[in-house]
N, C-alpha and C. Protein backbone atom coordinates (compact mmCIF):
# COMPACT_ATOMS: atom_id res chain seq x y z
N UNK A 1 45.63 -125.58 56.25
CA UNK A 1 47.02 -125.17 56.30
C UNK A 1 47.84 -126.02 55.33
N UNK A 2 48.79 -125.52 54.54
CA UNK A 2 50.00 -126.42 53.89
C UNK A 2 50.20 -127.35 54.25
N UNK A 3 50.77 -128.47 53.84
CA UNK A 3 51.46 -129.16 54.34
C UNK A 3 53.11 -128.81 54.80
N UNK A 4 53.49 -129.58 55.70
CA UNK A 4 55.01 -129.12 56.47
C UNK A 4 56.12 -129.49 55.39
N UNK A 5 57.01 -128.65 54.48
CA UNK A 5 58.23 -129.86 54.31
C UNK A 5 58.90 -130.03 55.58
N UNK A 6 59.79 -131.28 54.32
CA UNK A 6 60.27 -132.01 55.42
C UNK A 6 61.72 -131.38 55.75
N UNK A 7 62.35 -131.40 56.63
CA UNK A 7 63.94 -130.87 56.33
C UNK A 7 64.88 -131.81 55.36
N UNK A 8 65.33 -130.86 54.60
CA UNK A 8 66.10 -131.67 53.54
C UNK A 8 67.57 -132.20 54.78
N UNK A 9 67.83 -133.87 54.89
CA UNK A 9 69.06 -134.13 55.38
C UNK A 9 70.84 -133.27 55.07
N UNK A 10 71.07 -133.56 56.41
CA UNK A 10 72.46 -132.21 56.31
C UNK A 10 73.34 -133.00 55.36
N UNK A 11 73.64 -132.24 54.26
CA UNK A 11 74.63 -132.83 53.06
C UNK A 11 76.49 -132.68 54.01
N UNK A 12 76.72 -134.08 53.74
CA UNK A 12 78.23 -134.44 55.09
C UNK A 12 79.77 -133.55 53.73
N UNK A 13 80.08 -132.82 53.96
CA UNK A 13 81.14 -132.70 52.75
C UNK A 13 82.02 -132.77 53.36
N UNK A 14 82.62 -133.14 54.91
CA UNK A 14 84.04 -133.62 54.99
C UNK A 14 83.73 -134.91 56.43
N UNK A 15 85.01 -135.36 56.66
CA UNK A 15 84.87 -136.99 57.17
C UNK A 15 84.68 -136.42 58.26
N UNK A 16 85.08 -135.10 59.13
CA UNK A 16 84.85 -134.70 60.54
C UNK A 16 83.35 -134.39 60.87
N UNK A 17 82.60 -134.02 59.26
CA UNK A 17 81.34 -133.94 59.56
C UNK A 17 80.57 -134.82 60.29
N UNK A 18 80.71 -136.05 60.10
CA UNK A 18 80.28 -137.53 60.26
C UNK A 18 80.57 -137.90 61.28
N UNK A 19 81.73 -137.66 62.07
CA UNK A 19 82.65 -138.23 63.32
C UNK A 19 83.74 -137.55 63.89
N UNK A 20 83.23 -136.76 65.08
CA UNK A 20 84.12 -136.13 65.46
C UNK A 20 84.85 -137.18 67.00
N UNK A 21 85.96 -136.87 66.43
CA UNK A 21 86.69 -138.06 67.62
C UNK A 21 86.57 -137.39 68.89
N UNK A 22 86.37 -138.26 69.65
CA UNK A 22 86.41 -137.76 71.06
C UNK A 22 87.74 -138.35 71.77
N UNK A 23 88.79 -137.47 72.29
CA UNK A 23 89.64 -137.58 72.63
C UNK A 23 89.06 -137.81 74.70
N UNK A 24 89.55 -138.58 75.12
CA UNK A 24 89.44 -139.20 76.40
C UNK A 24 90.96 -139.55 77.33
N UNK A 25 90.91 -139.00 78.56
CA UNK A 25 91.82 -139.52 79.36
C UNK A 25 91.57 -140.65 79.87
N UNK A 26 92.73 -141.66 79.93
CA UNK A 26 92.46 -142.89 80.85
C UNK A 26 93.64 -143.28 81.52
N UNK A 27 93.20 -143.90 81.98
CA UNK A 27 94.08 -144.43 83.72
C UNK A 27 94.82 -145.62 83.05
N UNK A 28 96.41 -145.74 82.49
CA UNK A 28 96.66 -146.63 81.32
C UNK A 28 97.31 -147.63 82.47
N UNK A 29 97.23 -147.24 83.69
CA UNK A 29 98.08 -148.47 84.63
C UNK A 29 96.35 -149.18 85.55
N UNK A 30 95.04 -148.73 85.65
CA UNK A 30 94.70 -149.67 85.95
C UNK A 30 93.40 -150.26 85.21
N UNK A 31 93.74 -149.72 83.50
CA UNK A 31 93.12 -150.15 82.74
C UNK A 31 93.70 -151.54 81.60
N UNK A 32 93.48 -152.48 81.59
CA UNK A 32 94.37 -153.71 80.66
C UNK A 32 94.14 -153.50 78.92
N UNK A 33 93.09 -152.30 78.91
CA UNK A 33 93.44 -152.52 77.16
C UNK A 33 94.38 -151.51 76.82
N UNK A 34 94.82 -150.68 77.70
CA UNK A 34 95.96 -149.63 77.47
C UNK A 34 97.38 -150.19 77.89
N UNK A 35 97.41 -151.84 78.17
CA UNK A 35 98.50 -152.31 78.63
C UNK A 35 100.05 -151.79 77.97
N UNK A 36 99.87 -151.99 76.51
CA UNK A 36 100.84 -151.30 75.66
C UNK A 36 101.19 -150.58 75.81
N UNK A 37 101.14 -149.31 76.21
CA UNK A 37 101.30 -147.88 76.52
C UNK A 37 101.46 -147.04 77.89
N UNK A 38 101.64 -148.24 78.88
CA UNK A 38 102.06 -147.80 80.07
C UNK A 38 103.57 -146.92 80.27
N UNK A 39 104.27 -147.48 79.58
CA UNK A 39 105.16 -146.83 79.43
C UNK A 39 105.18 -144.89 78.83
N UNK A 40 104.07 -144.56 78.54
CA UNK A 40 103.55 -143.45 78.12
C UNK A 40 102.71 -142.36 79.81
N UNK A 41 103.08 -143.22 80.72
CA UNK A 41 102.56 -142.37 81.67
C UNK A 41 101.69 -143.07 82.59
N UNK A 42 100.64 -142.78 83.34
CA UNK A 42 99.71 -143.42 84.05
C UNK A 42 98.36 -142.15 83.23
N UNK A 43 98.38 -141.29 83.56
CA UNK A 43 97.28 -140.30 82.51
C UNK A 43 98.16 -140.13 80.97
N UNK A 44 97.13 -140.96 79.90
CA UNK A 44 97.54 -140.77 78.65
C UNK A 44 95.77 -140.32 78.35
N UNK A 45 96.35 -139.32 76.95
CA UNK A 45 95.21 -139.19 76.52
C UNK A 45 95.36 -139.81 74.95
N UNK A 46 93.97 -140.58 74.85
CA UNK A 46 93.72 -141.41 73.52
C UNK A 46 92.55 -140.66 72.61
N UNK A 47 93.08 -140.43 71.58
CA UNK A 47 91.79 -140.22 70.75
C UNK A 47 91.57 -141.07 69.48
N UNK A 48 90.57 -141.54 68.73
CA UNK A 48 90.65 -142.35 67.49
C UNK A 48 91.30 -141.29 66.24
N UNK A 49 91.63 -141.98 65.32
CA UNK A 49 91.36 -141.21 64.27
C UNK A 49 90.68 -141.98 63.19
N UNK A 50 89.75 -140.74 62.33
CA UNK A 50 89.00 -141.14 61.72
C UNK A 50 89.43 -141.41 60.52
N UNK A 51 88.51 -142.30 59.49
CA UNK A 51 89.01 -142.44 58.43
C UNK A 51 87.38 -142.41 57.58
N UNK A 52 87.68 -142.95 56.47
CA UNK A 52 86.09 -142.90 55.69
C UNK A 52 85.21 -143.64 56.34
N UNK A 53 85.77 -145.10 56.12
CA UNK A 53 84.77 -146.47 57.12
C UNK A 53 85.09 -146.59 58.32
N UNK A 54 85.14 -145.78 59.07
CA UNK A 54 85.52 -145.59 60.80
C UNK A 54 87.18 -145.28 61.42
N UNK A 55 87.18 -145.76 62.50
CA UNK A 55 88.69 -145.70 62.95
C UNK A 55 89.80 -146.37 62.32
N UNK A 56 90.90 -145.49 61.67
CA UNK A 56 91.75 -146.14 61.11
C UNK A 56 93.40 -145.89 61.89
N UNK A 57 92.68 -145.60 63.39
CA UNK A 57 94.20 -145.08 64.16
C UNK A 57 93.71 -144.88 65.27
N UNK A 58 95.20 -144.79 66.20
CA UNK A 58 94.64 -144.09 67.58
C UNK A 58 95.93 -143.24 67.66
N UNK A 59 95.96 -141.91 68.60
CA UNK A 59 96.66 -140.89 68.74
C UNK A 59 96.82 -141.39 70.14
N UNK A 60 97.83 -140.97 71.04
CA UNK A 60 98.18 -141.15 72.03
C UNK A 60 98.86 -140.12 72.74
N UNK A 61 99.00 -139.61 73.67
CA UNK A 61 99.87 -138.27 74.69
C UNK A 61 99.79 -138.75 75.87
N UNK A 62 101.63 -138.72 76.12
CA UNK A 62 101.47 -139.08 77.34
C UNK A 62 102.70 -138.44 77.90
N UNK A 63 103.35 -138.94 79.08
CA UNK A 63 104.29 -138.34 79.68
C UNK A 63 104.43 -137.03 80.37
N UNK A 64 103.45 -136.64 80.52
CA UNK A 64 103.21 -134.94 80.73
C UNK A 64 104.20 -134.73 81.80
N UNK A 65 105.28 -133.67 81.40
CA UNK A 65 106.34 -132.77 82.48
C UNK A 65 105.50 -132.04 83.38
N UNK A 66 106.12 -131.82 84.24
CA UNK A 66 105.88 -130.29 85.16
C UNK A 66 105.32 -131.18 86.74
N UNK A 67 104.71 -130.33 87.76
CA UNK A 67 104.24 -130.91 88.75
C UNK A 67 103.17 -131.61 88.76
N UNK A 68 101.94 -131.20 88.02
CA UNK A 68 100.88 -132.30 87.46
C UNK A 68 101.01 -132.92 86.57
N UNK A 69 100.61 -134.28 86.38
CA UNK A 69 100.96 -135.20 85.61
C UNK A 69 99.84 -135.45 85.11
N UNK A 70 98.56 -135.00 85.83
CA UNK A 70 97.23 -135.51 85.15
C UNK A 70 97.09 -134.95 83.80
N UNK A 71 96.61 -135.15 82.70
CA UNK A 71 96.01 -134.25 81.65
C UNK A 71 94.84 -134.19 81.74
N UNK A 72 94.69 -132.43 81.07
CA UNK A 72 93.58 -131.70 81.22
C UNK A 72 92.68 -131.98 80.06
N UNK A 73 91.59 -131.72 80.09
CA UNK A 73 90.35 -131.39 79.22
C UNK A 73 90.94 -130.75 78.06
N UNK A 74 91.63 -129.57 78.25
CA UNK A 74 92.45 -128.70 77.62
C UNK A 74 93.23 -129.39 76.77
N UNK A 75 93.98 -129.95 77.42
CA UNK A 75 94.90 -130.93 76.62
C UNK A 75 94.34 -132.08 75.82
N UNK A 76 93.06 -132.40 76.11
CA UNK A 76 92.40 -133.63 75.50
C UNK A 76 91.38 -132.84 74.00
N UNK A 77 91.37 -132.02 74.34
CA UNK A 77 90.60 -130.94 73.21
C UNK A 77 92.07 -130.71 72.30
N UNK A 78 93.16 -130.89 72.24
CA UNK A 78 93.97 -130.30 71.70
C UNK A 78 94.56 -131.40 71.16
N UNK A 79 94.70 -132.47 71.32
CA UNK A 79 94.98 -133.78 71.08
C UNK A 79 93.56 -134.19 70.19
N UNK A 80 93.05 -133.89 70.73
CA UNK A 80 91.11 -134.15 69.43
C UNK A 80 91.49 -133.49 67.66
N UNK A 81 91.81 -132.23 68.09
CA UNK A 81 92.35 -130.90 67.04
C UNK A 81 93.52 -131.56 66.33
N UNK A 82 94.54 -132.65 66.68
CA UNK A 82 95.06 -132.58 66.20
C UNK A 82 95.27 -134.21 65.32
N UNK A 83 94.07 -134.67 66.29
CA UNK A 83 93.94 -136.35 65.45
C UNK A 83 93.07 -135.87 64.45
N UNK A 84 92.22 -134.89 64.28
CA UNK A 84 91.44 -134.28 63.23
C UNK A 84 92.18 -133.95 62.17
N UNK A 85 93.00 -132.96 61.94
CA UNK A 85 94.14 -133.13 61.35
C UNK A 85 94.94 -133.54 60.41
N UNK A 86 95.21 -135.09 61.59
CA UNK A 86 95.58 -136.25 60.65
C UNK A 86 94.82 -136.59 60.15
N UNK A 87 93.29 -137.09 60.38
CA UNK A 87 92.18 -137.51 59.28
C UNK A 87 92.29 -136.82 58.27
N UNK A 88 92.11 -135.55 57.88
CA UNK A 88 92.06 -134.89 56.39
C UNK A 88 92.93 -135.04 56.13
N UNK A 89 94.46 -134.71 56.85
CA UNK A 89 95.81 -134.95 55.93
C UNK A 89 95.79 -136.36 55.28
N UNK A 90 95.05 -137.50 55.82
CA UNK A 90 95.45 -138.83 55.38
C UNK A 90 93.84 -139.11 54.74
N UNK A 91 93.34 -138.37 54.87
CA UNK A 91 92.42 -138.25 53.34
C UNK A 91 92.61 -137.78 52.33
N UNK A 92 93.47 -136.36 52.14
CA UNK A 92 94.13 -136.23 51.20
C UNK A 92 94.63 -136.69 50.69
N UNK A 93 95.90 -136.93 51.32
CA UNK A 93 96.76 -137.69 50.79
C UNK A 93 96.01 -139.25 49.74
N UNK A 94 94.79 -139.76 50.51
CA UNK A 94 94.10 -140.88 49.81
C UNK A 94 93.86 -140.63 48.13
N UNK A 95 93.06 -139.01 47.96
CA UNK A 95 92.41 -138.69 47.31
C UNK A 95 93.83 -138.59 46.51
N UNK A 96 94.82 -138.03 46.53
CA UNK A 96 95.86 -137.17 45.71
C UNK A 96 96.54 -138.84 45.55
N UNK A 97 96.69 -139.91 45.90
CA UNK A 97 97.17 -141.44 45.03
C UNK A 97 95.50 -141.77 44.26
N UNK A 98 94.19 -141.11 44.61
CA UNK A 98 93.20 -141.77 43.58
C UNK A 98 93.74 -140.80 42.42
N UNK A 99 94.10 -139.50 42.80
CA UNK A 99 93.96 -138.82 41.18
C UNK A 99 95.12 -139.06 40.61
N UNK A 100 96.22 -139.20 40.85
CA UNK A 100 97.36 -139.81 40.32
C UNK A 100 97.64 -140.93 39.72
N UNK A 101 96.81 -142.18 40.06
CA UNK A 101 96.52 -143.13 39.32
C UNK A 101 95.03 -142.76 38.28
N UNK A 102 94.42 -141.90 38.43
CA UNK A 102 93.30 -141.87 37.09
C UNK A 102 94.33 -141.07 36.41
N UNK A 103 95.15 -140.36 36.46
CA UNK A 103 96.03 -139.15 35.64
C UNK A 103 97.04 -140.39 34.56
N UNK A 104 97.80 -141.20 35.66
CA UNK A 104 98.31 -142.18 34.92
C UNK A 104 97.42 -143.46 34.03
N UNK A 105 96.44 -143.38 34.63
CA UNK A 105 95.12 -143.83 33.45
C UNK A 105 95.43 -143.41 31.88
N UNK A 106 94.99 -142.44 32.19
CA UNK A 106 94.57 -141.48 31.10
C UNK A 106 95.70 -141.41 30.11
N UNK A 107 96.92 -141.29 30.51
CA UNK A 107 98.42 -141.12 29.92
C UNK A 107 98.50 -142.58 28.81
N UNK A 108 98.01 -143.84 29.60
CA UNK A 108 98.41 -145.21 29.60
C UNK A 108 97.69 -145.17 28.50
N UNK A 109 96.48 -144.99 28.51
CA UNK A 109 94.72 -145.23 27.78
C UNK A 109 95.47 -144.45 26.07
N UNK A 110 96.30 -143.02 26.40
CA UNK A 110 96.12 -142.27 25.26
C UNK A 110 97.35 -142.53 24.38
N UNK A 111 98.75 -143.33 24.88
CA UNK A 111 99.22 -143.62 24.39
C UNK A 111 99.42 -145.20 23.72
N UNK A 112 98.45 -145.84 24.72
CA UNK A 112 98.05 -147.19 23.66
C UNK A 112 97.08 -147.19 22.16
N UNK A 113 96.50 -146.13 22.21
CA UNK A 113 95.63 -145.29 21.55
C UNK A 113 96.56 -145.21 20.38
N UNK A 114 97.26 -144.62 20.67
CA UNK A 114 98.64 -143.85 19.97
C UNK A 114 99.22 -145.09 19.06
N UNK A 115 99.72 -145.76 20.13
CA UNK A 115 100.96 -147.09 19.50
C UNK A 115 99.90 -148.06 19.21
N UNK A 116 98.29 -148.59 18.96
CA UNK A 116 97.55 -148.98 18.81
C UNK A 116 97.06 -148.60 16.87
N UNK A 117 97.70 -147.77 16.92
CA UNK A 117 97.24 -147.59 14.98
C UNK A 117 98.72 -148.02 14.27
N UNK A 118 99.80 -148.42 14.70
CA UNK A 118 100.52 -148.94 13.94
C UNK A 118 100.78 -150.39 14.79
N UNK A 119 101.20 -151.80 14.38
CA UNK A 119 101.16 -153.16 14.58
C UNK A 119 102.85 -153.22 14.73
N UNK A 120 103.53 -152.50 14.10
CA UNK A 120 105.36 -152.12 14.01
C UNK A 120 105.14 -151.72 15.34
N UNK A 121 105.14 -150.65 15.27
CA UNK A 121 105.56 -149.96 16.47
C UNK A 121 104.56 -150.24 17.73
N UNK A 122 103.84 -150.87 17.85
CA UNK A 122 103.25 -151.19 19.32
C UNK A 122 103.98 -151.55 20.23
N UNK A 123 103.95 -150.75 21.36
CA UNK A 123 104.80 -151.35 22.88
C UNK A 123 106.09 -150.57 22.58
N UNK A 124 106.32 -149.67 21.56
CA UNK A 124 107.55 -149.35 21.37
C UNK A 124 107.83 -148.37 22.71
N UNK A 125 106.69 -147.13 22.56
CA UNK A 125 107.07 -146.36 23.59
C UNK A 125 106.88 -146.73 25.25
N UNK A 126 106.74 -147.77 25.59
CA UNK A 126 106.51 -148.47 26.84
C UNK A 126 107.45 -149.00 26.81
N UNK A 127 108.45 -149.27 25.81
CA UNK A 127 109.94 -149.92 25.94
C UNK A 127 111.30 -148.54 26.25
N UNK A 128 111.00 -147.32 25.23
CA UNK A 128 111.51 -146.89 25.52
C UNK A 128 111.29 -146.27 26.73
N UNK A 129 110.47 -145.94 27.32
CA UNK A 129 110.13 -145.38 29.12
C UNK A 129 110.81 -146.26 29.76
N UNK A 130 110.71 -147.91 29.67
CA UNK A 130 111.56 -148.58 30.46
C UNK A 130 112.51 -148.37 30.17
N UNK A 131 113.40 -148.44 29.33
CA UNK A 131 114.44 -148.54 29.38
C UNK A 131 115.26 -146.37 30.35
N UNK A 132 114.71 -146.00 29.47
CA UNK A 132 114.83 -144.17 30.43
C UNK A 132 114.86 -144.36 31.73
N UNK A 133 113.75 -145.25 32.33
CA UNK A 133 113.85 -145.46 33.84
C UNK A 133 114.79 -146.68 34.26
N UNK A 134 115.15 -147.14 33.49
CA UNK A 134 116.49 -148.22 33.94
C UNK A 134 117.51 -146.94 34.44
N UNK A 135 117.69 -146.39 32.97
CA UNK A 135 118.80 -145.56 33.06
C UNK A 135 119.07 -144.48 34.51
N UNK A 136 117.94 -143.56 34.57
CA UNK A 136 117.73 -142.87 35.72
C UNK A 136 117.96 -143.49 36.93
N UNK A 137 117.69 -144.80 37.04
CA UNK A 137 118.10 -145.88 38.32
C UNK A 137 119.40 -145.76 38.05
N UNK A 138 120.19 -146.35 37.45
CA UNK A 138 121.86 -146.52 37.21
C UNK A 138 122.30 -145.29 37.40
N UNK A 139 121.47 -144.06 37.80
CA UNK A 139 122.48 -142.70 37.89
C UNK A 139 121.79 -142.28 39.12
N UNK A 140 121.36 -143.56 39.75
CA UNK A 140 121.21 -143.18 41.71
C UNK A 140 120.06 -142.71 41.13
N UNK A 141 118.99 -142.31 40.66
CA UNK A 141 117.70 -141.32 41.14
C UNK A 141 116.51 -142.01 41.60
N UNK A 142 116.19 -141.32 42.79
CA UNK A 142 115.22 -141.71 43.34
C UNK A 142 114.02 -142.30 42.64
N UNK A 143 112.65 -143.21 43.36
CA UNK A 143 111.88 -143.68 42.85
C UNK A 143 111.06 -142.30 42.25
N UNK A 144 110.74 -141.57 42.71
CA UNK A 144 109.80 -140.38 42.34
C UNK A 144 110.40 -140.03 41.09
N UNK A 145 111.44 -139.73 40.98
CA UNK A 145 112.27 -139.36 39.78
C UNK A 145 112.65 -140.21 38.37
N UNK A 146 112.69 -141.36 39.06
CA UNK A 146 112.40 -142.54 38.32
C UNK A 146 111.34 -142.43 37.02
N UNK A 147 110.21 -142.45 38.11
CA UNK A 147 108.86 -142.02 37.88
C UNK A 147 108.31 -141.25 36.75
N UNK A 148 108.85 -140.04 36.98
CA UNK A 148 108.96 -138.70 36.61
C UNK A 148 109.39 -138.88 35.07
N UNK A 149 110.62 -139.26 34.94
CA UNK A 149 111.36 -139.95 33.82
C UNK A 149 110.44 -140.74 32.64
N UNK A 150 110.05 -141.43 33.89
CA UNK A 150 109.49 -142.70 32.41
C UNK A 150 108.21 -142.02 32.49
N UNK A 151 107.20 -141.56 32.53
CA UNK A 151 106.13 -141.03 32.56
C UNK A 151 106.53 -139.92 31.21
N UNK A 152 107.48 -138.68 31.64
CA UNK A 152 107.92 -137.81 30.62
C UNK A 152 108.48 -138.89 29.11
N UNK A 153 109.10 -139.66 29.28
CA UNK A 153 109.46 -140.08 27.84
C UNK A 153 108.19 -141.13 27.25
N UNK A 154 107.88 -141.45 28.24
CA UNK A 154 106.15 -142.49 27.44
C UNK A 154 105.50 -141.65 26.95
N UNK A 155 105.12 -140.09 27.51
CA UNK A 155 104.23 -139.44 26.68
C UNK A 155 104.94 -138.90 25.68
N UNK A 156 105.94 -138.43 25.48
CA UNK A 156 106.65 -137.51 24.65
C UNK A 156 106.86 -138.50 23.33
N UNK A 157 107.56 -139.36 23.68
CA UNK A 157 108.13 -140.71 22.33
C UNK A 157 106.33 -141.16 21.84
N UNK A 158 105.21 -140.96 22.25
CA UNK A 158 104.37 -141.70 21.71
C UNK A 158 103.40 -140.60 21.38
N UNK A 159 103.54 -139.28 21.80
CA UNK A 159 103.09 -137.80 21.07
C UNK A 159 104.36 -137.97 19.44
N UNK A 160 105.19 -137.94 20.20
CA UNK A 160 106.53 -137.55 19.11
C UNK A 160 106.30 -138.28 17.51
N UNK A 161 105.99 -139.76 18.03
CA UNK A 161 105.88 -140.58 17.25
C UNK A 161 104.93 -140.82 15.96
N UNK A 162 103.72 -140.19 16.29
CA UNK A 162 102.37 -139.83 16.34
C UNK A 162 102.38 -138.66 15.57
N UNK A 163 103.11 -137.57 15.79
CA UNK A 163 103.66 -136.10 14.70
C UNK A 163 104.23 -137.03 13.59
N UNK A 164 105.24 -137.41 13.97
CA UNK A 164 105.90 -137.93 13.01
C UNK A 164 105.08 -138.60 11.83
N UNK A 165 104.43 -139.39 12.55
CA UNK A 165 103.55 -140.61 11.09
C UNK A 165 102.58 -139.43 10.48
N UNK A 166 101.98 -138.62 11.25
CA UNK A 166 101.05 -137.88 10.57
C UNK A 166 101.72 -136.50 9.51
N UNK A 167 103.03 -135.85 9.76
CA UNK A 167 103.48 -135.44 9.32
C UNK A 167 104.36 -136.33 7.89
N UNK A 168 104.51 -137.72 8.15
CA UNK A 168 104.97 -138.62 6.89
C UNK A 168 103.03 -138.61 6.04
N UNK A 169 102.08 -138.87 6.35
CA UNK A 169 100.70 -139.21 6.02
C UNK A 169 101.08 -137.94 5.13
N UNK A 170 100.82 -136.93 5.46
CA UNK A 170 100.74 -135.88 4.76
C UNK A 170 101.75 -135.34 3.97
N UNK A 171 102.85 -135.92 3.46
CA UNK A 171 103.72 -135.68 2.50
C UNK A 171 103.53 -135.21 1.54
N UNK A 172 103.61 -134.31 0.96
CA UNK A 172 103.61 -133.91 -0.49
C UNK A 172 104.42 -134.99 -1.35
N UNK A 173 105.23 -135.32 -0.97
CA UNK A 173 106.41 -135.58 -1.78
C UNK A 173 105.30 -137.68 -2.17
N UNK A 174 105.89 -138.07 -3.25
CA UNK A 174 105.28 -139.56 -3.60
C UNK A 174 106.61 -140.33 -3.20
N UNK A 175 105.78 -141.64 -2.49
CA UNK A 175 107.06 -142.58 -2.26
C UNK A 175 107.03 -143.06 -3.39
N UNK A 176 108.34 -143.79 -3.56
CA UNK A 176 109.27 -144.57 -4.64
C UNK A 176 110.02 -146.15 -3.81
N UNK A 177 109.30 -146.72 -4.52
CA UNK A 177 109.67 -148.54 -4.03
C UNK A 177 110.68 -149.11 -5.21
């Protein structure tokens, strides 16, 4: 007979794959590590939340209205659903500041590139961005906008700059000293 393969291991493509939180009721008045949170009820329900390298949170529900005060299974499944949730939203969010700083990489990398073939003008367009984002500060705008600002004039003044010399390179016309 053949030999058996083996099962190829389950490929993990999101963090819930790996760890699904288990959301749990506990007794927060005659338990002491829920001391903090008594004020949240006597039945709170806790679930972790996950992160890449384990728990980077805990979710909490408590106070439940109406005539029962206990929480349900129901409710602890729904509180699970929604610390899940937060894990991808705050993985995203991780991933969307990694690509935003390789994006501003790349900007940094291509305009030193840029202001890197003339010894005059080096640092010029990193002066003028600062100074654009001074300005945008002095007219109230937010940090994002700030941002926004000097990012748009660093690339533009050091594209701009860059036309310019290559459009002087290629002159028809002969200089005269």
């Amino acid at each position: 007979s053949p030999p058996k393969k083996k099962a190829a291991p389950k490929k993990q493509t999101a963090i819930t794959d790996s760890f699904k939180p288990m959301a749990k009721v506990v007794d927060s008045d005659s338990d002491p590590r829920f001391e903090s949170i008594r004020d949240c009820g006597s039945s709170v329900i806790v679930c972790p939340i996950a992160g890449d390298h384990g728990t980077i949170g805990v979710l909490y529900a408590g106070k439940k209205q109406g005539g029962d005060e206990t929480a349900s299974s129901i409710e602890a499944k729904l509180v699970g659903a929604a610390a899940e949730h937060v894990s991808v939203f705050l993985r995203n969010a991780s991933m969307y500041e990694n690509l935003d700083a390789m994006f501003l990489g790349t900007v940094q990398g291509m305009v030193s590139a840029i202001d890197a073939k003339d010894p005059y003008t080096c640092g010029h367009s990193q002066r003028v961005s600062w100074l654009a984002g001074r300005l945008a500060a002095a007219y109230g705008w937010d940090e994002a906008g700030i941002r926004r600002v000097e990012l748009a004039v660093h690339v533009d003044h050091a594209v701009d700059s860059s036309i310019q010399l290559l459009n002087f390179i290629d002159s028809p016309q002969k200089l005269i000293f």
